[in-house]
C-alpha atoms as a PDB file:
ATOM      1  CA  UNK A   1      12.869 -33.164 -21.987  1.00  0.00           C
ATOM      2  CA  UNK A   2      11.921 -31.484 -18.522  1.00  0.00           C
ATOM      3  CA  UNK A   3      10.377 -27.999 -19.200  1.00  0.00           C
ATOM      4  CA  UNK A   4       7.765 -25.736 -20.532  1.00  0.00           C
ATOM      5  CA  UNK A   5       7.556 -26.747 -24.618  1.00  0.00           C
ATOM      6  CA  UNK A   6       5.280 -24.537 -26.781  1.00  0.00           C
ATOM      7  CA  UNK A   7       4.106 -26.287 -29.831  1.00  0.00           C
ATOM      8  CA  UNK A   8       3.021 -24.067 -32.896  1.00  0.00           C
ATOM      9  CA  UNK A   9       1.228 -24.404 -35.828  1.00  0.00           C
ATOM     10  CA  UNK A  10       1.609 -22.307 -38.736  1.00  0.00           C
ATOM     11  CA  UNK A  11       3.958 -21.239 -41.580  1.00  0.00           C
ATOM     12  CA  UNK A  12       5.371 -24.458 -42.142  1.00  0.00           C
ATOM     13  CA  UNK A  13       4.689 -26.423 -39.539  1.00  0.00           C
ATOM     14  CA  UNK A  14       3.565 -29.972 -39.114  1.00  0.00           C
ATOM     15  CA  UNK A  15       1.291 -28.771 -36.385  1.00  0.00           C
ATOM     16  CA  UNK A  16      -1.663 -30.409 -39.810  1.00  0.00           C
ATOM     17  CA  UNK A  17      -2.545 -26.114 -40.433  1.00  0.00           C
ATOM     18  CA  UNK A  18      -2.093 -24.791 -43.923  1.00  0.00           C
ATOM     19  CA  UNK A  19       1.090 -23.249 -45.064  1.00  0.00           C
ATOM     20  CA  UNK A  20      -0.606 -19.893 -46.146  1.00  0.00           C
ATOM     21  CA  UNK A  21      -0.825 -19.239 -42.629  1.00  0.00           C
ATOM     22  CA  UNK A  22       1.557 -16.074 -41.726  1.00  0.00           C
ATOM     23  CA  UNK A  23       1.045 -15.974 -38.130  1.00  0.00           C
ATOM     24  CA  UNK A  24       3.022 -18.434 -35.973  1.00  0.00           C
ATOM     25  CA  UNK A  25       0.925 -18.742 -32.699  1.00  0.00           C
ATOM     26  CA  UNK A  26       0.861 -21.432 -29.907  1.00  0.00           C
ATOM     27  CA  UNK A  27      -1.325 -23.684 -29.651  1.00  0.00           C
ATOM     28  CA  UNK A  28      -0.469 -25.675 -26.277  1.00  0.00           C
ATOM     29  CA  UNK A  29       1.722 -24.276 -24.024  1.00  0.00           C
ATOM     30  CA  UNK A  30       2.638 -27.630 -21.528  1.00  0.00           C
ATOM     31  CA  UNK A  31       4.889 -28.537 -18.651  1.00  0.00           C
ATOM     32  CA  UNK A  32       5.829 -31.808 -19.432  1.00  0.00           C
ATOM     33  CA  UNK A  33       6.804 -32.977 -15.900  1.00  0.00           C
ATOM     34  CA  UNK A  34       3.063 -31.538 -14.759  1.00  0.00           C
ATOM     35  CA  UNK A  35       0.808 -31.144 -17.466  1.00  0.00           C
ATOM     36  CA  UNK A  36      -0.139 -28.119 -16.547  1.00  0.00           C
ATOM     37  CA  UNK A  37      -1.203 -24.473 -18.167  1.00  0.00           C
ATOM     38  CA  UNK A  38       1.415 -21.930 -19.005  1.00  0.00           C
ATOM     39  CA  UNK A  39      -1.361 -19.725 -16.255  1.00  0.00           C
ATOM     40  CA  UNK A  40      -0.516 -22.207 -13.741  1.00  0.00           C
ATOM     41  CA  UNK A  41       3.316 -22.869 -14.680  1.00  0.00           C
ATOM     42  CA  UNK A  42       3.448 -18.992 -13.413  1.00  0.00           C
ATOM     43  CA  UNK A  43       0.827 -18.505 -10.518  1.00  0.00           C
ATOM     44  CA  UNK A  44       3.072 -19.528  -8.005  1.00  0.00           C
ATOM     45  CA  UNK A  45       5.900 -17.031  -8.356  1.00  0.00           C
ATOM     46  CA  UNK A  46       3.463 -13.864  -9.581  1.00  0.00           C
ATOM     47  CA  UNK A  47       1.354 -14.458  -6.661  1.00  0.00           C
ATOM     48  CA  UNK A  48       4.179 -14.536  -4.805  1.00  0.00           C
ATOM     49  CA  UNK A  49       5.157 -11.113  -6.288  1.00  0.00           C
ATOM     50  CA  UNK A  50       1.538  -9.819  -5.858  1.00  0.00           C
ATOM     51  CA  UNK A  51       1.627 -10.870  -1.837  1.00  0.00           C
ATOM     52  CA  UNK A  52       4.583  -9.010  -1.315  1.00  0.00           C
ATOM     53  CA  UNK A  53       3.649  -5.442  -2.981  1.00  0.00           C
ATOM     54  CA  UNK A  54       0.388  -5.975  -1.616  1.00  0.00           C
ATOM     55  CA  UNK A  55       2.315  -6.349   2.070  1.00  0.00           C
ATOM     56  CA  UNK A  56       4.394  -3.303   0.989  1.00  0.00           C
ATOM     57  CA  UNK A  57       1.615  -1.267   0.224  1.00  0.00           C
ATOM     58  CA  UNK A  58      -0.485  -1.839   3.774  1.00  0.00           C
ATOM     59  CA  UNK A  59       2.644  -1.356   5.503  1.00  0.00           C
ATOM     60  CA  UNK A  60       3.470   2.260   4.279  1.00  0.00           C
ATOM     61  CA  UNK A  61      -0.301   2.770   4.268  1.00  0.00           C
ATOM     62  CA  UNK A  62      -0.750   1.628   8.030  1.00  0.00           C
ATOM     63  CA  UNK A  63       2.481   4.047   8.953  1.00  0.00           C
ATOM     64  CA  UNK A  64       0.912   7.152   7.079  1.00  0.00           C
ATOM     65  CA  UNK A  65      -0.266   9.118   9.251  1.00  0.00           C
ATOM     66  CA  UNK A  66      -3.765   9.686   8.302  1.00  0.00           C
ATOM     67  CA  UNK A  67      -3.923   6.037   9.452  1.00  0.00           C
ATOM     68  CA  UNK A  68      -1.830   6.490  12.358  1.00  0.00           C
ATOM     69  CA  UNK A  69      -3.841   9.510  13.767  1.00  0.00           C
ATOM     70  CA  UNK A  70      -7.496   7.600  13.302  1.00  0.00           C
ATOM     71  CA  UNK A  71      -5.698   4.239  15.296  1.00  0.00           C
ATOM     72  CA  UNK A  72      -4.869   6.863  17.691  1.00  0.00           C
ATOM     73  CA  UNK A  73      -8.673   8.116  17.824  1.00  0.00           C
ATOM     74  CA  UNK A  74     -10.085   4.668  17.999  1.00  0.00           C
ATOM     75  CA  UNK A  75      -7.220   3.860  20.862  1.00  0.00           C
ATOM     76  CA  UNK A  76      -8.313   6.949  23.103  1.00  0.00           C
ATOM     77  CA  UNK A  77     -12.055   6.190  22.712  1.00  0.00           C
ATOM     78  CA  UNK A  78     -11.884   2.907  23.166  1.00  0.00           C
ATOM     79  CA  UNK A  79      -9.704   4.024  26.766  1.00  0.00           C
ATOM     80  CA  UNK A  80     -12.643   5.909  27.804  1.00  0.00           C
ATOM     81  CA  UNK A  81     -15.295   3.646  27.048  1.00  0.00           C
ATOM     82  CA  UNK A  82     -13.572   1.276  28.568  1.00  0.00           C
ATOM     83  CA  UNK A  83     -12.763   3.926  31.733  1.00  0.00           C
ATOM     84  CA  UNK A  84     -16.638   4.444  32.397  1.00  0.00           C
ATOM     85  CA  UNK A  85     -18.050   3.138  35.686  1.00  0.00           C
ATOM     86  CA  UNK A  86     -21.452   1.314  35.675  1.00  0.00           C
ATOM     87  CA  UNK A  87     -22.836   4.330  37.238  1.00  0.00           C
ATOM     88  CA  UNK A  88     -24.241   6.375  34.584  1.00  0.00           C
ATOM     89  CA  UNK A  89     -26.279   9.684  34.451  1.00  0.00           C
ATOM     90  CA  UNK A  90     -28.201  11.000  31.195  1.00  0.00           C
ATOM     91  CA  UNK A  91     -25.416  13.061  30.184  1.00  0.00           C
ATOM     92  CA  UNK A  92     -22.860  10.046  30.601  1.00  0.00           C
ATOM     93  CA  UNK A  93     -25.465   7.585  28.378  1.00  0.00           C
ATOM     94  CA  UNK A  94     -25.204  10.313  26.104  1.00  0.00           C
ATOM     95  CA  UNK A  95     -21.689  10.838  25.788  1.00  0.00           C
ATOM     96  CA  UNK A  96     -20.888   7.602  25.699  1.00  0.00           C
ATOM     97  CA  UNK A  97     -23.374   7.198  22.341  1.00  0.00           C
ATOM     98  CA  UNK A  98     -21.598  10.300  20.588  1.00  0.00           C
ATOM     99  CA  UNK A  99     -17.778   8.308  21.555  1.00  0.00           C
ATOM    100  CA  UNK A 100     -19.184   4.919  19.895  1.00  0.00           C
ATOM    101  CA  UNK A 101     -20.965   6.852  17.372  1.00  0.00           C
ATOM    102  CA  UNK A 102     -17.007   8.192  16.582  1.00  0.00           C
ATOM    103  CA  UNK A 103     -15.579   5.392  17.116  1.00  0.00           C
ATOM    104  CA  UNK A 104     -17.775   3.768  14.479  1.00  0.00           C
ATOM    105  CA  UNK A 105     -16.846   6.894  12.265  1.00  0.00           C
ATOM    106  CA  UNK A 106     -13.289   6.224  12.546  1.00  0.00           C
ATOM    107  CA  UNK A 107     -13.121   2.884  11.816  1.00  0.00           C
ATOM    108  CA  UNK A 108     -15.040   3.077   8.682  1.00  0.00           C
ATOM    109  CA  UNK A 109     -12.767   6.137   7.360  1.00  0.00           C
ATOM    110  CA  UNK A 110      -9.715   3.282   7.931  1.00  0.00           C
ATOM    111  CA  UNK A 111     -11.503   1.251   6.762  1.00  0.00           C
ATOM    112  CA  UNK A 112     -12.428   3.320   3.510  1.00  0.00           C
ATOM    113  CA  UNK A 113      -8.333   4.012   3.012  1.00  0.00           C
ATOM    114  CA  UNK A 114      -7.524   0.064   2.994  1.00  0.00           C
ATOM    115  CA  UNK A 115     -10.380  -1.680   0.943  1.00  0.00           C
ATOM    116  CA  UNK A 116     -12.194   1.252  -1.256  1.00  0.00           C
ATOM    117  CA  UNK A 117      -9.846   4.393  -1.736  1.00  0.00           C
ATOM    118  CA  UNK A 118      -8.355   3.377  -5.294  1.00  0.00           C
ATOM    119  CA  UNK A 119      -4.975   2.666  -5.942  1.00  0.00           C
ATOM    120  CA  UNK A 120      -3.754   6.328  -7.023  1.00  0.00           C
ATOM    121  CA  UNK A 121      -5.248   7.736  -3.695  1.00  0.00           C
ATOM    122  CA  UNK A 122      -3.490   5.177  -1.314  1.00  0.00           C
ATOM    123  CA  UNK A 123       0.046   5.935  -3.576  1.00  0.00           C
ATOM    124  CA  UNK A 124      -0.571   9.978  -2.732  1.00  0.00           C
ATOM    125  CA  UNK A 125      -1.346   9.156   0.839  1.00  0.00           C
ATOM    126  CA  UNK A 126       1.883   7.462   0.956  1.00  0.00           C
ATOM    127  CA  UNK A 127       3.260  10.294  -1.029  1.00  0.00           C
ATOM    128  CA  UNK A 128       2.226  13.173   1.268  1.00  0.00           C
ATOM    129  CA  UNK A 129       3.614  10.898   4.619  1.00  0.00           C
ATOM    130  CA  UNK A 130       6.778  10.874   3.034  1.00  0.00           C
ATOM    131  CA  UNK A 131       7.159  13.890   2.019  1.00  0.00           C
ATOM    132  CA  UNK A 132       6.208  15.096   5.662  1.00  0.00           C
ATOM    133  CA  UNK A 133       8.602  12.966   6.924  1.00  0.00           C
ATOM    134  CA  UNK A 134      11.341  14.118   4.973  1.00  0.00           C
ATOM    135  CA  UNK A 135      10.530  17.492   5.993  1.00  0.00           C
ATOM    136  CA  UNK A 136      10.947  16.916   9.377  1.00  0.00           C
ATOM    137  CA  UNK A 137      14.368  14.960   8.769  1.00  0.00           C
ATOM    138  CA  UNK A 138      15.441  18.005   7.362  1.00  0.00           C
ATOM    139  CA  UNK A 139      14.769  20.275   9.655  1.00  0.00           C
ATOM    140  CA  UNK A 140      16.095  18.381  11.938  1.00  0.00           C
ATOM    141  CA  UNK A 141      19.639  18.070  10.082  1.00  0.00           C
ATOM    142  CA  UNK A 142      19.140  14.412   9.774  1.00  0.00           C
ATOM    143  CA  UNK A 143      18.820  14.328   5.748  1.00  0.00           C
ATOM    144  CA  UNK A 144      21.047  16.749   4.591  1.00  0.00           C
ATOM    145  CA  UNK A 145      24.750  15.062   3.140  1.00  0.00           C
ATOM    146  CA  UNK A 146      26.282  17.606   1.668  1.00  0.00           C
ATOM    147  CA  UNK A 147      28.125  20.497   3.301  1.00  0.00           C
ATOM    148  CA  UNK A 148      26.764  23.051   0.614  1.00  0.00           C
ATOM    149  CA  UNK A 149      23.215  21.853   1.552  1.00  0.00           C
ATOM    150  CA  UNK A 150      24.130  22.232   5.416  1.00  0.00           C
ATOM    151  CA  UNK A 151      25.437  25.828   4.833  1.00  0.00           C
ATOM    152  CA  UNK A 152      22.222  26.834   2.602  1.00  0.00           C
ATOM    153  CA  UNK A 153      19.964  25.324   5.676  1.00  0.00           C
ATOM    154  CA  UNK A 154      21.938  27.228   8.452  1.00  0.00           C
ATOM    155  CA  UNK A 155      21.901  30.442   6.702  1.00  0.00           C
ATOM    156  CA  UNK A 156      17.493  30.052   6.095  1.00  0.00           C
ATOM    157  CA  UNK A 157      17.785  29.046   9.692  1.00  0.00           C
ATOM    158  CA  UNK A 158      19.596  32.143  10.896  1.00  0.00           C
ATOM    159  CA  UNK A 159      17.606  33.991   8.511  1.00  0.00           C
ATOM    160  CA  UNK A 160      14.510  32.766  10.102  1.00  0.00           C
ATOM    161  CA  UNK A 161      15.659  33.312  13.764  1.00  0.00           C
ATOM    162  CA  UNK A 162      16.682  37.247  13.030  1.00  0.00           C
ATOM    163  CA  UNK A 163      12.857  37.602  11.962  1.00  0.00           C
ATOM    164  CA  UNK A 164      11.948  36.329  15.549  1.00  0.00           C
END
């Protein structure tokens, strides 16, 4: 038969182990179309798994916006580096060191979020964009379903615009 087939020894069985034996564990887990380890029977589909949270999670990451506002940094500095002529006085030579000394700066604090910040910080960082983003959909109207919600928000709204 095609498969995965455990064979166990214990309690009974004519795996050759004594029958005082309580525990019934496996001792071979095979594929018997492969010959292969029960580990490597399931790499392929958790790795498969693994890829795609591991996708998920740089994607929110790269759209938080800590992220988004050090690519912007790195984008503008790299625009005026670039910008400089070849004409340079002391004060440009220095400027331009502080900009790449930034620059370097910045790219090791994105750097930091994707490879070293652990797990629990990258889910609050994701945590904290959404919840700003939800904020904003609300004030905007865009979030709100219900027509008690919509009343509630207009009335904090008019609220807020007698105080001004």
């Amino acid at each position: 038969s095609s498969g995965i087939n455990a064979e166990y020894g214990g309690a009974g069985g004519d795996g050759g182990e004594s029958s005082s034996s309580l525990l019934v564990t496996p001792r071979r887990l095979r594929c018997d179309s492969y010959n292969t380890t029960h580990s490597q029977v399931f790499a392929g589909p958790a790795s498969k798994i693994g890829a795609l949270v591991r996708g998920y999670l740089t994607r929110r990451l790269y759209d938080s916006y800590k992220v988004q506002e050090h690519i912007k940094t790195i984008q503008d500095t790299r625009a005026i580096l670039l910008r400089e002529g070849d004409i340079l006085t002391e004060q440009d030579r220095a400027f331009n060191s502080r900009l790449l000394e930034t620059l370097r700066n910045t790219k090791a604090k994105v750097s930091h979020i994707f490879h070293e910040m652990s797990l629990r910080e990258q889910l609050q960082l994701i945590a904290n964009t959404r919840a700003a983003k939800k904020e904003v959909y609300i004030k905007e109207g865009r979030l709100v379903k219900s027509g008690s919600e919509r009343k509630r928000l207009a009335k904090k709204s008019m609220r807020q615009k007698a105080w001004i």
